[in-house]
N, C-alpha and C. Protein backbone atom coordinates (compact mmCIF):
# COMPACT_ATOMS: atom_id res chain seq x y z
N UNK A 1 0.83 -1.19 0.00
CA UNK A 1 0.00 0.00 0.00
C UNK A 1 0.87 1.25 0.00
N UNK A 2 0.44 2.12 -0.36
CA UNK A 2 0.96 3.34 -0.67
C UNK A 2 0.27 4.52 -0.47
N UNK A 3 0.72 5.55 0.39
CA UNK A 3 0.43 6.87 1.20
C UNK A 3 0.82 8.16 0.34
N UNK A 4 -0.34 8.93 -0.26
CA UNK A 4 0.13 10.42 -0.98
C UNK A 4 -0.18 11.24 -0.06
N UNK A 5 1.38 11.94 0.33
CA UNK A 5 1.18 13.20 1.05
C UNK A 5 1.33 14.20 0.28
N UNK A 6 0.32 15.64 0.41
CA UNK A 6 0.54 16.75 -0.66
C UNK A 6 0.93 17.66 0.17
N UNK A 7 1.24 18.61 -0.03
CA UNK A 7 1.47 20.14 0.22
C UNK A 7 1.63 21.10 -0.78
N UNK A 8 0.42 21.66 -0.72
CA UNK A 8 -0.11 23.05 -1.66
C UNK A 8 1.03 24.15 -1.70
N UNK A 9 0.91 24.43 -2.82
CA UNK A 9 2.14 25.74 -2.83
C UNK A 9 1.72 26.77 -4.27
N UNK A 10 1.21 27.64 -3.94
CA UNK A 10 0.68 28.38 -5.06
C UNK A 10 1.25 28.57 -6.51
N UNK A 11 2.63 28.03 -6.44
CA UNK A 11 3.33 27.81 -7.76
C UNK A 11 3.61 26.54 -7.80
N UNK A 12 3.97 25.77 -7.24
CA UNK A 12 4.34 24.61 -7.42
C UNK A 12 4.39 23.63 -6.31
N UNK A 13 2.82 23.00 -6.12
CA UNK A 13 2.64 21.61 -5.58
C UNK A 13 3.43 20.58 -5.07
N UNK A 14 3.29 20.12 -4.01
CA UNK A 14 4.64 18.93 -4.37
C UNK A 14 3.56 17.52 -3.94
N UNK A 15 4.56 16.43 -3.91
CA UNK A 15 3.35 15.45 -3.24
C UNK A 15 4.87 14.32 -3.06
N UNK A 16 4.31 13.24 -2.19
CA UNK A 16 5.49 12.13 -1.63
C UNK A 16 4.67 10.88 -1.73
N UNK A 17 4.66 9.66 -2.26
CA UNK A 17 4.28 8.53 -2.53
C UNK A 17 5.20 7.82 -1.20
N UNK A 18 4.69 7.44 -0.14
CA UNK A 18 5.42 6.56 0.97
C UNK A 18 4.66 5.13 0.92
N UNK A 19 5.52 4.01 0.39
CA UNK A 19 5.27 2.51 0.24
C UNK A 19 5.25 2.11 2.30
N UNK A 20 4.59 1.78 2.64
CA UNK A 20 4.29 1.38 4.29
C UNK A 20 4.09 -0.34 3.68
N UNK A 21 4.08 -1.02 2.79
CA UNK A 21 4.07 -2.39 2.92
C UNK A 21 5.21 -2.75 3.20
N UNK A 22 6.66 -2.17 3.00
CA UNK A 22 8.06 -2.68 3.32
C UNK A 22 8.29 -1.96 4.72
N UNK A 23 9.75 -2.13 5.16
CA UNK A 23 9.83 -1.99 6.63
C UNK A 23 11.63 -1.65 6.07
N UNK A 24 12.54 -0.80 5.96
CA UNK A 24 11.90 1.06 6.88
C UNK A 24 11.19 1.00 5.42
N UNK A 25 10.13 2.37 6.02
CA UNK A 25 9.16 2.44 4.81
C UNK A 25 10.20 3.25 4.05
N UNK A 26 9.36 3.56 2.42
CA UNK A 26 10.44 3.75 1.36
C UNK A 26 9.88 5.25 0.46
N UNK A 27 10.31 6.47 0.22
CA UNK A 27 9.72 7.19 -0.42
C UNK A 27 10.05 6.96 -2.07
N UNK A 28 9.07 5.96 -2.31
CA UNK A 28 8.54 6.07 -4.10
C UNK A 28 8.97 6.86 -4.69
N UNK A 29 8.75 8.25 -4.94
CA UNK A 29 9.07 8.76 -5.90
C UNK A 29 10.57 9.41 -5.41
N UNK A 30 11.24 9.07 -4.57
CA UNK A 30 12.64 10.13 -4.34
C UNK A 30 13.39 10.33 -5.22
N UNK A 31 13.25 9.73 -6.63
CA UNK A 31 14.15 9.92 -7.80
C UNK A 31 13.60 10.43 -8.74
N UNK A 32 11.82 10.36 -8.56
CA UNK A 32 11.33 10.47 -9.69
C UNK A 32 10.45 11.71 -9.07
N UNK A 33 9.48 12.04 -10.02
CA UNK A 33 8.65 13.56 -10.25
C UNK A 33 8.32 13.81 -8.70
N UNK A 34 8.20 14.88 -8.32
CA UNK A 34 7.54 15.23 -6.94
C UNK A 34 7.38 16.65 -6.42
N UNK A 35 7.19 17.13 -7.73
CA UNK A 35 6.76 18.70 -7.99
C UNK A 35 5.74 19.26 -8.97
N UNK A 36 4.73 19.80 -9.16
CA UNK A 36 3.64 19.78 -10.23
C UNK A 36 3.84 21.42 -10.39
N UNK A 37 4.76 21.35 -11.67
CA UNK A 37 4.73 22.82 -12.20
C UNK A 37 3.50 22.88 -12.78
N UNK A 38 3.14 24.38 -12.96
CA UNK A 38 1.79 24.49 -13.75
C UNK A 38 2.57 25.02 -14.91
N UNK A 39 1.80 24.75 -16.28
CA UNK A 39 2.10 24.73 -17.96
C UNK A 39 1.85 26.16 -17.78
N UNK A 40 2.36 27.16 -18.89
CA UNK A 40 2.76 28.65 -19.05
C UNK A 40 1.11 29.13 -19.33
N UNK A 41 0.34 28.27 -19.98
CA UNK A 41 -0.97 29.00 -20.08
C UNK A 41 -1.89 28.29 -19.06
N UNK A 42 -1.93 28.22 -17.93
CA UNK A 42 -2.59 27.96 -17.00
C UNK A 42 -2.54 29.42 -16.04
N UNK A 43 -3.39 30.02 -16.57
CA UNK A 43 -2.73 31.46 -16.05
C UNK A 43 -4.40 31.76 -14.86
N UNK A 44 -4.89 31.06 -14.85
CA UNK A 44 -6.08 31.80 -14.40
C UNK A 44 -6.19 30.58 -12.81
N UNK A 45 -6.80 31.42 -11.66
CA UNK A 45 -6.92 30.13 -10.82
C UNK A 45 -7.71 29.06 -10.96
N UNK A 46 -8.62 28.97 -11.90
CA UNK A 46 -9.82 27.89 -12.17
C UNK A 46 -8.75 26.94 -12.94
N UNK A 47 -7.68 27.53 -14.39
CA UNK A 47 -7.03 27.06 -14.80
C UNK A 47 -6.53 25.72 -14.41
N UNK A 48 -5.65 26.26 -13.44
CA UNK A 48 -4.70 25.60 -12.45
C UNK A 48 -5.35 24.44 -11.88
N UNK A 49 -6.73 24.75 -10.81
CA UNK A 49 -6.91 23.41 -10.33
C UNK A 49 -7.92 22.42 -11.05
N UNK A 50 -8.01 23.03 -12.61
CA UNK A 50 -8.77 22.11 -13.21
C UNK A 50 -7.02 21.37 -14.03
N UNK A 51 -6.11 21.72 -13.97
CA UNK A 51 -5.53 21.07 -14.49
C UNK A 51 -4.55 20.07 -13.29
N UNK A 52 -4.65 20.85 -12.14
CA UNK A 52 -3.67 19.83 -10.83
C UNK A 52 -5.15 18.76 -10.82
N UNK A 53 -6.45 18.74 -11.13
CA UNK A 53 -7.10 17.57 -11.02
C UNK A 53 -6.95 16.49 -12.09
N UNK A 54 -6.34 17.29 -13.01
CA UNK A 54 -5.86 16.05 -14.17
C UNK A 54 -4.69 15.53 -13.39
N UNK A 55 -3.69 16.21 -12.85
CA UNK A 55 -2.57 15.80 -12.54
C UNK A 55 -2.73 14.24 -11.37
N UNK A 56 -4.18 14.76 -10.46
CA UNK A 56 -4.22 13.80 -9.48
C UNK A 56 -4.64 12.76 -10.38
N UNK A 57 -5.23 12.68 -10.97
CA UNK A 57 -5.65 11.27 -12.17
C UNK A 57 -4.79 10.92 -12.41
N UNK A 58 -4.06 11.50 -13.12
CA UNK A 58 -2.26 10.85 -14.05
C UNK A 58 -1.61 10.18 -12.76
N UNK A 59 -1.46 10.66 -11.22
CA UNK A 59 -0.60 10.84 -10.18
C UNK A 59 -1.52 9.53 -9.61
N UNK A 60 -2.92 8.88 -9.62
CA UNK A 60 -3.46 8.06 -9.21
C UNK A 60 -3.51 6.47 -10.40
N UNK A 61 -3.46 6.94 -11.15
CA UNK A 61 -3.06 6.13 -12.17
C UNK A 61 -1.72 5.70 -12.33
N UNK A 62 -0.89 6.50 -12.06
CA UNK A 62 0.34 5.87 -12.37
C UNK A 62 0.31 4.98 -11.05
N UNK A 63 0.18 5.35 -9.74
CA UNK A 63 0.28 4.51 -8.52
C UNK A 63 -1.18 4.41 -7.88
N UNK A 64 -1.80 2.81 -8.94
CA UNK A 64 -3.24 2.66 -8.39
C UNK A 64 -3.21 2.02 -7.33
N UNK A 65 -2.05 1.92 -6.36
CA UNK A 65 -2.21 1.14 -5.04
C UNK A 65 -2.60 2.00 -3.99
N UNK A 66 -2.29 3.01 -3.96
CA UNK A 66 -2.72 4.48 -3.14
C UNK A 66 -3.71 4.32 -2.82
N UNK A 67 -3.78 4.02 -1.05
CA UNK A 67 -4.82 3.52 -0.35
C UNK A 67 -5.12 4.87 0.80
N UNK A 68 -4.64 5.75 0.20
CA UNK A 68 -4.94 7.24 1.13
C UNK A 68 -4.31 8.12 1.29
N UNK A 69 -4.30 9.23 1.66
CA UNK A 69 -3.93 10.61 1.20
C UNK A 69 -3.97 11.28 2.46
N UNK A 70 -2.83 11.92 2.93
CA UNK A 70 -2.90 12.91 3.45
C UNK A 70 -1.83 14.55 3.36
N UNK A 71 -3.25 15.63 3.36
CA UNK A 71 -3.09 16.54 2.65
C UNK A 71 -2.37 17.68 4.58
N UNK A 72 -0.77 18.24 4.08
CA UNK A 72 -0.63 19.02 5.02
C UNK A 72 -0.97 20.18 5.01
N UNK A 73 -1.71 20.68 5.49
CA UNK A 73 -2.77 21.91 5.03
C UNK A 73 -2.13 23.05 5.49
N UNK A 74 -2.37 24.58 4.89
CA UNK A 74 -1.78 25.28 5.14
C UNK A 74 -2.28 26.15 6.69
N UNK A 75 -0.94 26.70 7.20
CA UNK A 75 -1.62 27.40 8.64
C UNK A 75 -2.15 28.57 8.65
N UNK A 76 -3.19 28.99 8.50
CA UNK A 76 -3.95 30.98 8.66
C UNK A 76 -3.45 31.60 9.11
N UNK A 77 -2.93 32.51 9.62
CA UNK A 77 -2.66 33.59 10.60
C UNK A 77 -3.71 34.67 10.16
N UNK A 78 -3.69 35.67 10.55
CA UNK A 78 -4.15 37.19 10.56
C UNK A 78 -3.65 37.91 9.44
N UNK A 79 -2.35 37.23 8.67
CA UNK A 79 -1.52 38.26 7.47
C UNK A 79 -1.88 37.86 6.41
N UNK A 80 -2.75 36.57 6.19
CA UNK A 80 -3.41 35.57 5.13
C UNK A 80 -3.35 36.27 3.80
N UNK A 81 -3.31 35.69 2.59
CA UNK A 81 -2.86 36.90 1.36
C UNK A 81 -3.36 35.92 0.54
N UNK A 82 -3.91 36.44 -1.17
CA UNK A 82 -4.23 35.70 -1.79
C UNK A 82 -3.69 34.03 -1.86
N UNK A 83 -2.09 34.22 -1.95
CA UNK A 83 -1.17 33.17 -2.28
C UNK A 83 -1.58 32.18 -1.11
N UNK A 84 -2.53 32.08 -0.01
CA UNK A 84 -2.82 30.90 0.88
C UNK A 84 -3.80 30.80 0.37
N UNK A 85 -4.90 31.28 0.24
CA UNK A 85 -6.26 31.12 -0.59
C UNK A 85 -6.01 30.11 -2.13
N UNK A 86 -5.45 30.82 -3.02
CA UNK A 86 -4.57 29.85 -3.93
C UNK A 86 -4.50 28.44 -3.66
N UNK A 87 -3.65 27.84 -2.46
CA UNK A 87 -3.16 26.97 -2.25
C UNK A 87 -4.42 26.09 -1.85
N UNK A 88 -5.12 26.79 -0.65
CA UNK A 88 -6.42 26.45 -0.71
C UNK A 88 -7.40 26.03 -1.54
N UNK A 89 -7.26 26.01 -2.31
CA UNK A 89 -8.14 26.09 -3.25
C UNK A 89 -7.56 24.79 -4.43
N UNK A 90 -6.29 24.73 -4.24
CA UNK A 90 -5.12 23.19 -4.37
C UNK A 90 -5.86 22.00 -3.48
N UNK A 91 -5.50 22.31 -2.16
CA UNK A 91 -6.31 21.27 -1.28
C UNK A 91 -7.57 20.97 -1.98
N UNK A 92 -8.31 21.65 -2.02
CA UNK A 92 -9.84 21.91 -2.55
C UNK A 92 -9.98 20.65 -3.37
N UNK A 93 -9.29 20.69 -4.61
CA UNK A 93 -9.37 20.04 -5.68
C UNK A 93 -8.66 18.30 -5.53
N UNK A 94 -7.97 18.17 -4.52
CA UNK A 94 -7.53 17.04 -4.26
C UNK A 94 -8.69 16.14 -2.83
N UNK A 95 -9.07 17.10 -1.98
CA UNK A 95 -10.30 16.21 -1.45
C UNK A 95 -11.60 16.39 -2.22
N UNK A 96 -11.55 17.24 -3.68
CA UNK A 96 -12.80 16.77 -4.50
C UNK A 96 -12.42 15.61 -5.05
N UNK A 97 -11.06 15.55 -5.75
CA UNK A 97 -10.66 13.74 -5.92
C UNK A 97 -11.47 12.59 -5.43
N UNK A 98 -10.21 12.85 -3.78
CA UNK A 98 -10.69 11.77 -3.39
C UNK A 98 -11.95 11.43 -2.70
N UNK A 99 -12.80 12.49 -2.52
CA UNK A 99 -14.44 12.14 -2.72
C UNK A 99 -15.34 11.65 -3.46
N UNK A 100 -14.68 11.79 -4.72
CA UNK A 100 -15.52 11.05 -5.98
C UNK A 100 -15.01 10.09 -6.25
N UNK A 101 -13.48 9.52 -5.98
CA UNK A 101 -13.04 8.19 -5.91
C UNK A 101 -12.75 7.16 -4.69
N UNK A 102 -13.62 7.91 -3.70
CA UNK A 102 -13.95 6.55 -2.72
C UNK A 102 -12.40 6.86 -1.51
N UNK A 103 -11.31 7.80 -2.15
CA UNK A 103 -10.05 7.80 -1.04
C UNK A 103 -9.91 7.83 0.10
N UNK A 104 -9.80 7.50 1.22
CA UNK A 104 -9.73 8.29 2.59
C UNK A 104 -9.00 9.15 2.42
N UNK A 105 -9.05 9.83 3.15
CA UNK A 105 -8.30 11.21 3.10
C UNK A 105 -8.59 12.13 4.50
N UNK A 106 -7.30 12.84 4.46
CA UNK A 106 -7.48 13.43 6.40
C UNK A 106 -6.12 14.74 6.15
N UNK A 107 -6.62 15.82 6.56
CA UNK A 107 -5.73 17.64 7.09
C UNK A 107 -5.31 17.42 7.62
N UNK A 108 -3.97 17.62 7.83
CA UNK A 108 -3.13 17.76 9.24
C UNK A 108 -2.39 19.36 9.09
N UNK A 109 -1.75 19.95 10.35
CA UNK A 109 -1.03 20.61 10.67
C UNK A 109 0.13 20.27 11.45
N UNK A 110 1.29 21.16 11.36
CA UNK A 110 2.41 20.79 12.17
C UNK A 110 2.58 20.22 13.56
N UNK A 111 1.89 20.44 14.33
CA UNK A 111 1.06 19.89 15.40
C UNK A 111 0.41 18.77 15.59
N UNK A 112 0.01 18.05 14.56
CA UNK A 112 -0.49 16.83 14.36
C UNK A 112 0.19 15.85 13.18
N UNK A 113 1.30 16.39 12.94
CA UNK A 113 2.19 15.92 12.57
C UNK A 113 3.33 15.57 13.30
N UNK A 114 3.89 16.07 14.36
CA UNK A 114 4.86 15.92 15.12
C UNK A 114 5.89 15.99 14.73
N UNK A 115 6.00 17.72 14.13
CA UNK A 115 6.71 19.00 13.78
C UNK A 115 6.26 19.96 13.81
N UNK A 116 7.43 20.79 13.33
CA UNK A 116 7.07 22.35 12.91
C UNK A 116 7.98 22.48 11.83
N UNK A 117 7.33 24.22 11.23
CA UNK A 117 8.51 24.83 10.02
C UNK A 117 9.91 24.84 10.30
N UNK A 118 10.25 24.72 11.50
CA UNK A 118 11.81 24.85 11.15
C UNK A 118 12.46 23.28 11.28
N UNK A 119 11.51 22.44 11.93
CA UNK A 119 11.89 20.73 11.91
C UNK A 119 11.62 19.99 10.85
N UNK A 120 10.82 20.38 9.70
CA UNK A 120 10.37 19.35 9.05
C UNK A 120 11.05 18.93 8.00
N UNK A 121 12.33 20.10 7.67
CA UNK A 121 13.06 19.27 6.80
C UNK A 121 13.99 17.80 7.61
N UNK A 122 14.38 18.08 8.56
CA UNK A 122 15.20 17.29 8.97
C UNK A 122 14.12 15.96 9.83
N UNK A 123 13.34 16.48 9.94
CA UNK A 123 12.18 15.29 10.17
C UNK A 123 12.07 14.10 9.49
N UNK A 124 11.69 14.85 8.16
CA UNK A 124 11.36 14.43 7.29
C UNK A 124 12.54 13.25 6.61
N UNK A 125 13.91 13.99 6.62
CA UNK A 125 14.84 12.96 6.04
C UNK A 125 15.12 11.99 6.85
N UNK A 126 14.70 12.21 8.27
CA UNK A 126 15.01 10.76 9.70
C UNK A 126 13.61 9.95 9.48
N UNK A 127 13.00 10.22 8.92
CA UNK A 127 11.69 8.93 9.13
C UNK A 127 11.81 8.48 7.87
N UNK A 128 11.57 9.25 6.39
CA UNK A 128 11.34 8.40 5.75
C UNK A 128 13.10 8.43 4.54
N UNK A 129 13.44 9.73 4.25
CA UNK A 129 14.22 10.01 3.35
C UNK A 129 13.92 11.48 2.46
N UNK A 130 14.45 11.87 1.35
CA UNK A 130 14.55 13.15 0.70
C UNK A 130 14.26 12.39 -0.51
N UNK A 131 14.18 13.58 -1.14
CA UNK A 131 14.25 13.29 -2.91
C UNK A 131 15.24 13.53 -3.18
N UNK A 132 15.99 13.39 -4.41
CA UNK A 132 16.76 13.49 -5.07
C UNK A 132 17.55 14.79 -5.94
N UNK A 133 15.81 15.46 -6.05
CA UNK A 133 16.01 16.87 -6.85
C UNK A 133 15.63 17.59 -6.27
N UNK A 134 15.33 19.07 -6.13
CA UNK A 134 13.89 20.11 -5.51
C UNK A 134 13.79 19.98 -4.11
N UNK A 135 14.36 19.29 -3.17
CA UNK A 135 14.22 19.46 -1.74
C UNK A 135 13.80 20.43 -1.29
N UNK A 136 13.19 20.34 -0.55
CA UNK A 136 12.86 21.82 -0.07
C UNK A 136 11.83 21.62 1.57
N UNK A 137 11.59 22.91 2.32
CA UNK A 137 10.19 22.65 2.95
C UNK A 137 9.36 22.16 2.95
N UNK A 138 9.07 22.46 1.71
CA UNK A 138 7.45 21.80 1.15
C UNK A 138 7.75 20.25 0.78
N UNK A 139 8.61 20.18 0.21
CA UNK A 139 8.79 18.59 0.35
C UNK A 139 9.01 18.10 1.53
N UNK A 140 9.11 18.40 2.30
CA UNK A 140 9.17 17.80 3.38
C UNK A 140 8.41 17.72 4.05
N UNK A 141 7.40 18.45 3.85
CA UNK A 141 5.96 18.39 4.31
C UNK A 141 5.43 17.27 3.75
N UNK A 142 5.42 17.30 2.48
CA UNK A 142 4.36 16.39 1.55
C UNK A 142 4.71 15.00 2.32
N UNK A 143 6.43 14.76 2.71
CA UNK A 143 7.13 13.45 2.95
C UNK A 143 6.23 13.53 4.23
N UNK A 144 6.68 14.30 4.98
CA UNK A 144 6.47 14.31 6.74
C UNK A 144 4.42 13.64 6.83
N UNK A 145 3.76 14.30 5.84
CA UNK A 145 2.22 14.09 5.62
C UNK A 145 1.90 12.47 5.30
N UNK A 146 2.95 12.23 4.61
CA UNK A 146 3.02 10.77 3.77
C UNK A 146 3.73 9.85 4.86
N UNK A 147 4.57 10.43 5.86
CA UNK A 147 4.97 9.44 6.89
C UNK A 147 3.90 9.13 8.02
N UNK A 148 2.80 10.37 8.26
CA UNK A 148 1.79 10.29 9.01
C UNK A 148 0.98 9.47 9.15
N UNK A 149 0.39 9.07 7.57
CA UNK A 149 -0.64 8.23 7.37
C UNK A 149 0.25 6.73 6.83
N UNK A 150 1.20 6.78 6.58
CA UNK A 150 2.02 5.14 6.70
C UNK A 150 2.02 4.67 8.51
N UNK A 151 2.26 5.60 9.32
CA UNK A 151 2.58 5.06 10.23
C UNK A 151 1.27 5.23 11.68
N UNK A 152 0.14 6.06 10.94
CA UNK A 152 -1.04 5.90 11.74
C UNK A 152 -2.16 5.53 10.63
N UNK A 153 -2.53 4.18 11.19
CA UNK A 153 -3.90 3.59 10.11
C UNK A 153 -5.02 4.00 10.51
């Protein structure tokens, strides 16, 4: 079985495929894709998450073992700006997914993850591993999201 963790990012998405049937678990894609640029004419926000919902098709299709999803959602404050709304609106389109295809699926925050922003890169590379290319925060979220639901059923 296999765990998609996402994390929304108003330019560029990421997501972590974590295999939990092997033992240490294994991040799937660490060599391969784990960033969803948007195409140059996707310029509008409807654009975008009508095309990141193609992406979750292609991204569910390529790995039809994906037995659940969890999405690390972004945190509000008071300074909130289009670019979280955006992202929002990313989430949006991935629990419309997996509502129409039967997914479980479950939000977390840093807090219910067991991190924060300044731990989760290094979190992230002690439980499950890094990618290869694009490291970043946000990947490490998507990983840290994808280690959540491998290691709580």
């Amino acid at each position: 079985m296999k765990i998609l963790g996402f994390r929304s990012d108003p330019t560029t998405p990421r997501y972590a495929i974590v295999d939990n049937a092997v033992a240490p678990l294994v991040l799937s894609n660490a060599g391969a894709e784990s960033r969803l640029c948007f195409p140059a004419d996707c310029a509008t926000e409807a654009a975008q998450v009508t095309w990141l919902y193609r992406e979750f098709e292609r991204i569910f299709h390529t790995y039809p073992d994906i037995s659940r999803v969890v999405i690390k959602k972004g945190e509000f404050t008071q300074g909130d700006n289009n670019a979280k709304r955006v992202a929002s609106y990313q989430e949006a389109a991935l629990l419309l997914f997996c509502g129409l295809h039967n997914k479980p699926v479950v939000t977390k925050i840093y807090t219910s993850l067991a991190t924060n922003s300044g731990s989760v890169v290094a979190h992230a590379f002690a439980r499950v591993g890094r990618t290869t290319r694009y490291w970043n925060s946000k990947m490490a979220d998507a990983v840290v999201a994808a280690w959540w639901g491998a290691t709580n059923p």
